[in-house]
N, C-alpha and C. Protein backbone atom coordinates (compact mmCIF):
# COMPACT_ATOMS: atom_id res chain seq x y z
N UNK A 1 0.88 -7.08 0.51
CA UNK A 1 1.39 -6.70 1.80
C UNK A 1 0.50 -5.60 2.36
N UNK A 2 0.21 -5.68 3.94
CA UNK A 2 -0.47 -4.53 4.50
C UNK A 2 0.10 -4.46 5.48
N UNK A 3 0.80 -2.74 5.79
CA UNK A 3 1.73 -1.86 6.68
C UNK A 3 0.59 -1.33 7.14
N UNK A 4 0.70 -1.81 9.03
CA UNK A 4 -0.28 -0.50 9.45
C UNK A 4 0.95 0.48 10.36
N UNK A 5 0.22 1.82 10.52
CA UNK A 5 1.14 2.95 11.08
C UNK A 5 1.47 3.73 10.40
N UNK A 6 2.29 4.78 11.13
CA UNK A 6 3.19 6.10 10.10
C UNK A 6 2.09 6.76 9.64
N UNK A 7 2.86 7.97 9.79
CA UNK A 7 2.14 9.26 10.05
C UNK A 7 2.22 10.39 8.84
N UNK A 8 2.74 9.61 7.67
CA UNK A 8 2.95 10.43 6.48
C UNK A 8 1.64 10.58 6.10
N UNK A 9 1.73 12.22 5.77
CA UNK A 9 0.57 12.51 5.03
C UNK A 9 -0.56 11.97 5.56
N UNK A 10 -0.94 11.53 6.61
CA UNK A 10 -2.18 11.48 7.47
C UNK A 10 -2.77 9.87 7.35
N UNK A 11 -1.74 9.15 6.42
CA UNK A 11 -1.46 7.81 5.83
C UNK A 11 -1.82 6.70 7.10
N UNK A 12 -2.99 5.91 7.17
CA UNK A 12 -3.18 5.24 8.11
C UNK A 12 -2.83 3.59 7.69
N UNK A 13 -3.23 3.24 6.31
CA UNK A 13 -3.42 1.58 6.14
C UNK A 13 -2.82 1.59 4.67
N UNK A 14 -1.41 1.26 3.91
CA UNK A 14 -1.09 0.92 2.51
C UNK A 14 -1.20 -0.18 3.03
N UNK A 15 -1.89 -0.76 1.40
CA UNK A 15 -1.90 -2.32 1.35
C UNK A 15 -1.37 -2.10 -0.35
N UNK A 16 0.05 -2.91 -0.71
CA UNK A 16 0.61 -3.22 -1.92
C UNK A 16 0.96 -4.31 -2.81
N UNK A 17 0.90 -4.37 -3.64
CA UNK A 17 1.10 -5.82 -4.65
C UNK A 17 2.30 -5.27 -5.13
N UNK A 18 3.49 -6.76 -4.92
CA UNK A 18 4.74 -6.47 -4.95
C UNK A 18 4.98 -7.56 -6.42
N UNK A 19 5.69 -7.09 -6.99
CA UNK A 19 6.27 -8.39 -7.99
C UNK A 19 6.58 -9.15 -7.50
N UNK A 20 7.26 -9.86 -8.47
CA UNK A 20 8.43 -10.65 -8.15
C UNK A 20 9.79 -10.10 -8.55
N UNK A 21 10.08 -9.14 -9.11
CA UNK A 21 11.31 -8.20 -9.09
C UNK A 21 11.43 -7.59 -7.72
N UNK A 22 10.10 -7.17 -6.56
CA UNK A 22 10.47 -6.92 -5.29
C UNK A 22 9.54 -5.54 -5.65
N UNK A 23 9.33 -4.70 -6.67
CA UNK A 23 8.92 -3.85 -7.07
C UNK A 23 7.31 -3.39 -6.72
N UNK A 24 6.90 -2.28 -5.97
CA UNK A 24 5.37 -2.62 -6.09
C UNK A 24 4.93 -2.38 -7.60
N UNK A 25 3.45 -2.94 -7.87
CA UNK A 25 2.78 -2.51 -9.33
C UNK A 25 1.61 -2.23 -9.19
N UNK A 26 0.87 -2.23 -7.71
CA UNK A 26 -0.12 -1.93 -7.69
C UNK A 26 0.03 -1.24 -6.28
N UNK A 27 -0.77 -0.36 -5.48
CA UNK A 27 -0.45 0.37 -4.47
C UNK A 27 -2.27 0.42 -3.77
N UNK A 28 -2.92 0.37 -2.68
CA UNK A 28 -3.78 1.47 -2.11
C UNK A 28 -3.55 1.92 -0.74
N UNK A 29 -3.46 3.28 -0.73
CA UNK A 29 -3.30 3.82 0.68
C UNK A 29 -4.87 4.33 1.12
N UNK A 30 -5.24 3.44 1.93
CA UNK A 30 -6.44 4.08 3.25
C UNK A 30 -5.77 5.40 3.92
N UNK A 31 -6.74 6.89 3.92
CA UNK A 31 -5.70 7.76 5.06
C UNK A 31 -6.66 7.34 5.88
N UNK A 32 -6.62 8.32 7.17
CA UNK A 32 -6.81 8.51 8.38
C UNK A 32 -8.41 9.29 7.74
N UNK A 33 -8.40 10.00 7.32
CA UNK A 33 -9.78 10.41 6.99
C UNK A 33 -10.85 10.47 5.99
N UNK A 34 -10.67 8.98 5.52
CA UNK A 34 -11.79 7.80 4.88
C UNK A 34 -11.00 7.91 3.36
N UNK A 35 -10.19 8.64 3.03
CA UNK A 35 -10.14 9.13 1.60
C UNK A 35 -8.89 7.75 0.96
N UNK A 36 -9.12 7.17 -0.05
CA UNK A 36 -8.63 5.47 -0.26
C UNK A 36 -7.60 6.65 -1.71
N UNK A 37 -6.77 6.29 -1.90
CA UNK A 37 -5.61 6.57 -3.38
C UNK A 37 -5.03 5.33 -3.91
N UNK A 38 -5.30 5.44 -4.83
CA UNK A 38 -4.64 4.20 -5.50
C UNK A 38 -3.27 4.43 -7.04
N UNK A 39 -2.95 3.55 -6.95
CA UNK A 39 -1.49 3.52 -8.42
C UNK A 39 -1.45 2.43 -8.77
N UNK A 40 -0.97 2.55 -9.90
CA UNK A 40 -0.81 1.13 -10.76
C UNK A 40 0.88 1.52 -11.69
N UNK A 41 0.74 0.84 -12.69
CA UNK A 41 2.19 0.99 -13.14
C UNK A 41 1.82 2.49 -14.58
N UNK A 42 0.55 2.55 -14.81
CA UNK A 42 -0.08 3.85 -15.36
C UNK A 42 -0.72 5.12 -15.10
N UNK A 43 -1.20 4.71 -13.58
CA UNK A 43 -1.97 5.72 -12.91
C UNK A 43 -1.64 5.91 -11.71
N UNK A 44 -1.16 7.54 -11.28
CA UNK A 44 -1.84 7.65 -9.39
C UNK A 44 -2.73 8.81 -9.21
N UNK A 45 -3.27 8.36 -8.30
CA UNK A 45 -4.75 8.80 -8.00
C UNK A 45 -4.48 9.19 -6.46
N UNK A 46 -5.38 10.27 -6.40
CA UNK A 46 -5.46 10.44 -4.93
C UNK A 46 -3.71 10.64 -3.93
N UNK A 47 -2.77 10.68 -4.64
CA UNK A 47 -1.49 11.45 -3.78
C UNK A 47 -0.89 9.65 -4.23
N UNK A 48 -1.53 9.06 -4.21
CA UNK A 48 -0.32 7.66 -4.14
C UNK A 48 0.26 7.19 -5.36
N UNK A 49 1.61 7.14 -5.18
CA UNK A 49 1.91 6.46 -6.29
C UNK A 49 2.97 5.12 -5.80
N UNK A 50 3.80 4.22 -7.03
CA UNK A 50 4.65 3.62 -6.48
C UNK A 50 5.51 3.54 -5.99
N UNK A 51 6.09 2.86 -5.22
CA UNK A 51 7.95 3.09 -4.91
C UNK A 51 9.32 3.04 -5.97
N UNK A 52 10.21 3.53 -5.95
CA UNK A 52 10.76 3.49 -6.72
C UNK A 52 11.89 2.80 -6.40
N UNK A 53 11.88 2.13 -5.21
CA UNK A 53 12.72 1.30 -4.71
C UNK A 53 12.46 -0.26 -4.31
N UNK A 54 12.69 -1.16 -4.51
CA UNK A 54 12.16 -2.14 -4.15
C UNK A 54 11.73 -2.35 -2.39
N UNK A 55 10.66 -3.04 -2.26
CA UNK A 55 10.12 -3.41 -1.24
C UNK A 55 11.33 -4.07 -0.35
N UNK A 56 11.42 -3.48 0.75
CA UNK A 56 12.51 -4.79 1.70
C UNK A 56 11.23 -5.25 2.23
N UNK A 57 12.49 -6.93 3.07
CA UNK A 57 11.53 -7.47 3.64
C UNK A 57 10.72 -7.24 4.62
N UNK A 58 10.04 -7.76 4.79
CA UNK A 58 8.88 -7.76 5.93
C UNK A 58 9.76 -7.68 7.71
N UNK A 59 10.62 -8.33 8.40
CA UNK A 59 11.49 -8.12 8.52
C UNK A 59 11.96 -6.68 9.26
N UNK A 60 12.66 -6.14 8.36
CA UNK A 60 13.17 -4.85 7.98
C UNK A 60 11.98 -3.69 8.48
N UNK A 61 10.58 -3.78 7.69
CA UNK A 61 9.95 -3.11 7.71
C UNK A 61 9.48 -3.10 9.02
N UNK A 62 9.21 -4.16 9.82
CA UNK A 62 8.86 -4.47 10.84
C UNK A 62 9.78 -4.25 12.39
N UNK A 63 11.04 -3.81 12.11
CA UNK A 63 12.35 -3.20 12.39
C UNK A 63 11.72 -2.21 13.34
N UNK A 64 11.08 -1.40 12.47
CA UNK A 64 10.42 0.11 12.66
C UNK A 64 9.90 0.12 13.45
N UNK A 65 9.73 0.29 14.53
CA UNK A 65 8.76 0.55 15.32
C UNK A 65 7.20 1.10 15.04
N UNK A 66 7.17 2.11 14.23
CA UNK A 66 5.81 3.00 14.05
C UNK A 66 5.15 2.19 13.29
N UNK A 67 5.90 0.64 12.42
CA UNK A 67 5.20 -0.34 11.75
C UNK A 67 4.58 -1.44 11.92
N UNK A 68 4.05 -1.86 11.34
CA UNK A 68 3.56 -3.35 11.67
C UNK A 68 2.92 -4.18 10.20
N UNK A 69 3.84 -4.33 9.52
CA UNK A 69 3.66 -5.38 7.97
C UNK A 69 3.34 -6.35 8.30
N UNK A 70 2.51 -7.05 7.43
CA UNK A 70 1.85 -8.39 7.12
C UNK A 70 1.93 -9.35 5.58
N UNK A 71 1.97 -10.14 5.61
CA UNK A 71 1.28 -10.58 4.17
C UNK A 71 -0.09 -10.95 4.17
N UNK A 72 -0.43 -10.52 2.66
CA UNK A 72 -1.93 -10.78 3.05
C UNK A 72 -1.96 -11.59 1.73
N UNK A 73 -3.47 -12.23 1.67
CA UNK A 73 -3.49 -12.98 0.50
C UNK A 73 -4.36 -12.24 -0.39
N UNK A 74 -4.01 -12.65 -2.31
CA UNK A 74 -4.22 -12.03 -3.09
C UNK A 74 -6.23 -11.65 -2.62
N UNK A 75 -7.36 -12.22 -1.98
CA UNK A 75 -8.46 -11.83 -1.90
C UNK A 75 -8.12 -10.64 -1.42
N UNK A 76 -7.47 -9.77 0.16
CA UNK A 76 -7.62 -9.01 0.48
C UNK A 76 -7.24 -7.86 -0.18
N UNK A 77 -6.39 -8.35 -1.34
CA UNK A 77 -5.50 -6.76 -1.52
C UNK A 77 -6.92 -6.68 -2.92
N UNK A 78 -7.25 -8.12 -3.35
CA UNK A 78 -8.68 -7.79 -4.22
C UNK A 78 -9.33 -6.90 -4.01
N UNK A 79 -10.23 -7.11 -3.05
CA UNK A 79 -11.13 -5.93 -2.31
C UNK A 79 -10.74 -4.56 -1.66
N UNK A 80 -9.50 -4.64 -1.47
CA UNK A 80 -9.04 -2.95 -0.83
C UNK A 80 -8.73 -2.42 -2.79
N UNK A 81 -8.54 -3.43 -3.66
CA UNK A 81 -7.91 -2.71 -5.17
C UNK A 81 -9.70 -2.13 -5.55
N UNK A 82 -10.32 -3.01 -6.02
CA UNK A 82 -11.77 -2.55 -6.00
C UNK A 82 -12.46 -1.48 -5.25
N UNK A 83 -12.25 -1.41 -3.93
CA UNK A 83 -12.98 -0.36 -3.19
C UNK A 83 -12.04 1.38 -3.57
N UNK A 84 -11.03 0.84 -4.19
CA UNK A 84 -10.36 1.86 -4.52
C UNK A 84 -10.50 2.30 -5.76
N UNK A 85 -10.91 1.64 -6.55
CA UNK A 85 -11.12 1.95 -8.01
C UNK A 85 -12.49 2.31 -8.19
N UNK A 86 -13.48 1.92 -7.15
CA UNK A 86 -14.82 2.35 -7.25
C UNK A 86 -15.17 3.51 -6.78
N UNK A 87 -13.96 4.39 -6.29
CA UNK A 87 -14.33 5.57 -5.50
C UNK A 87 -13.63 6.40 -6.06
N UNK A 88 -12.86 6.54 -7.42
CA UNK A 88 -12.09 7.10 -8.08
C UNK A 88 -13.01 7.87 -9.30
């Protein structure tokens, strides 16, 4: 999934890998000023970690006004997981 918007923490682009329990297990937040954080179900890096609540739907999230969720397919969240682990 990739949420653009919201203004947390200077937070411009999370893109997350959700289970299938609904749970994220993998996380990367793009901020606003180039700096990428990433989490896994062992590590957070850079301020991000997981939710501790399950993901609602797309939907819901999209409810929000300041949001705008997507699904993306497993290549993209590939390359945002990589560009994040290479800068760590």
């Amino acid at each position: 999934m990739r949420c653009a918007g919201g203004s947390v923490r200077g937070l411009a682009l999370p893109f997350a890998g959700v289970g299938a329990d609904g749970y994220e297990c993998r996380k990367v937040e793009r901020f606003r000023d180039g700096r990428l954080g990433w989490a896994d179900e062992r590590h957070e890096v850079g301020g991000t970690g997981l939710g501790e609540v399950p993901v609602p739907p797309l939907e819901e999230i999209n409810a929000q006004r300041e949001f705008s969720a997507a699904r993306i397919d497993g290549g993209e969240f590939a390359r945002a997981w990589r560009e994040a682990l290479s800068g760590s």
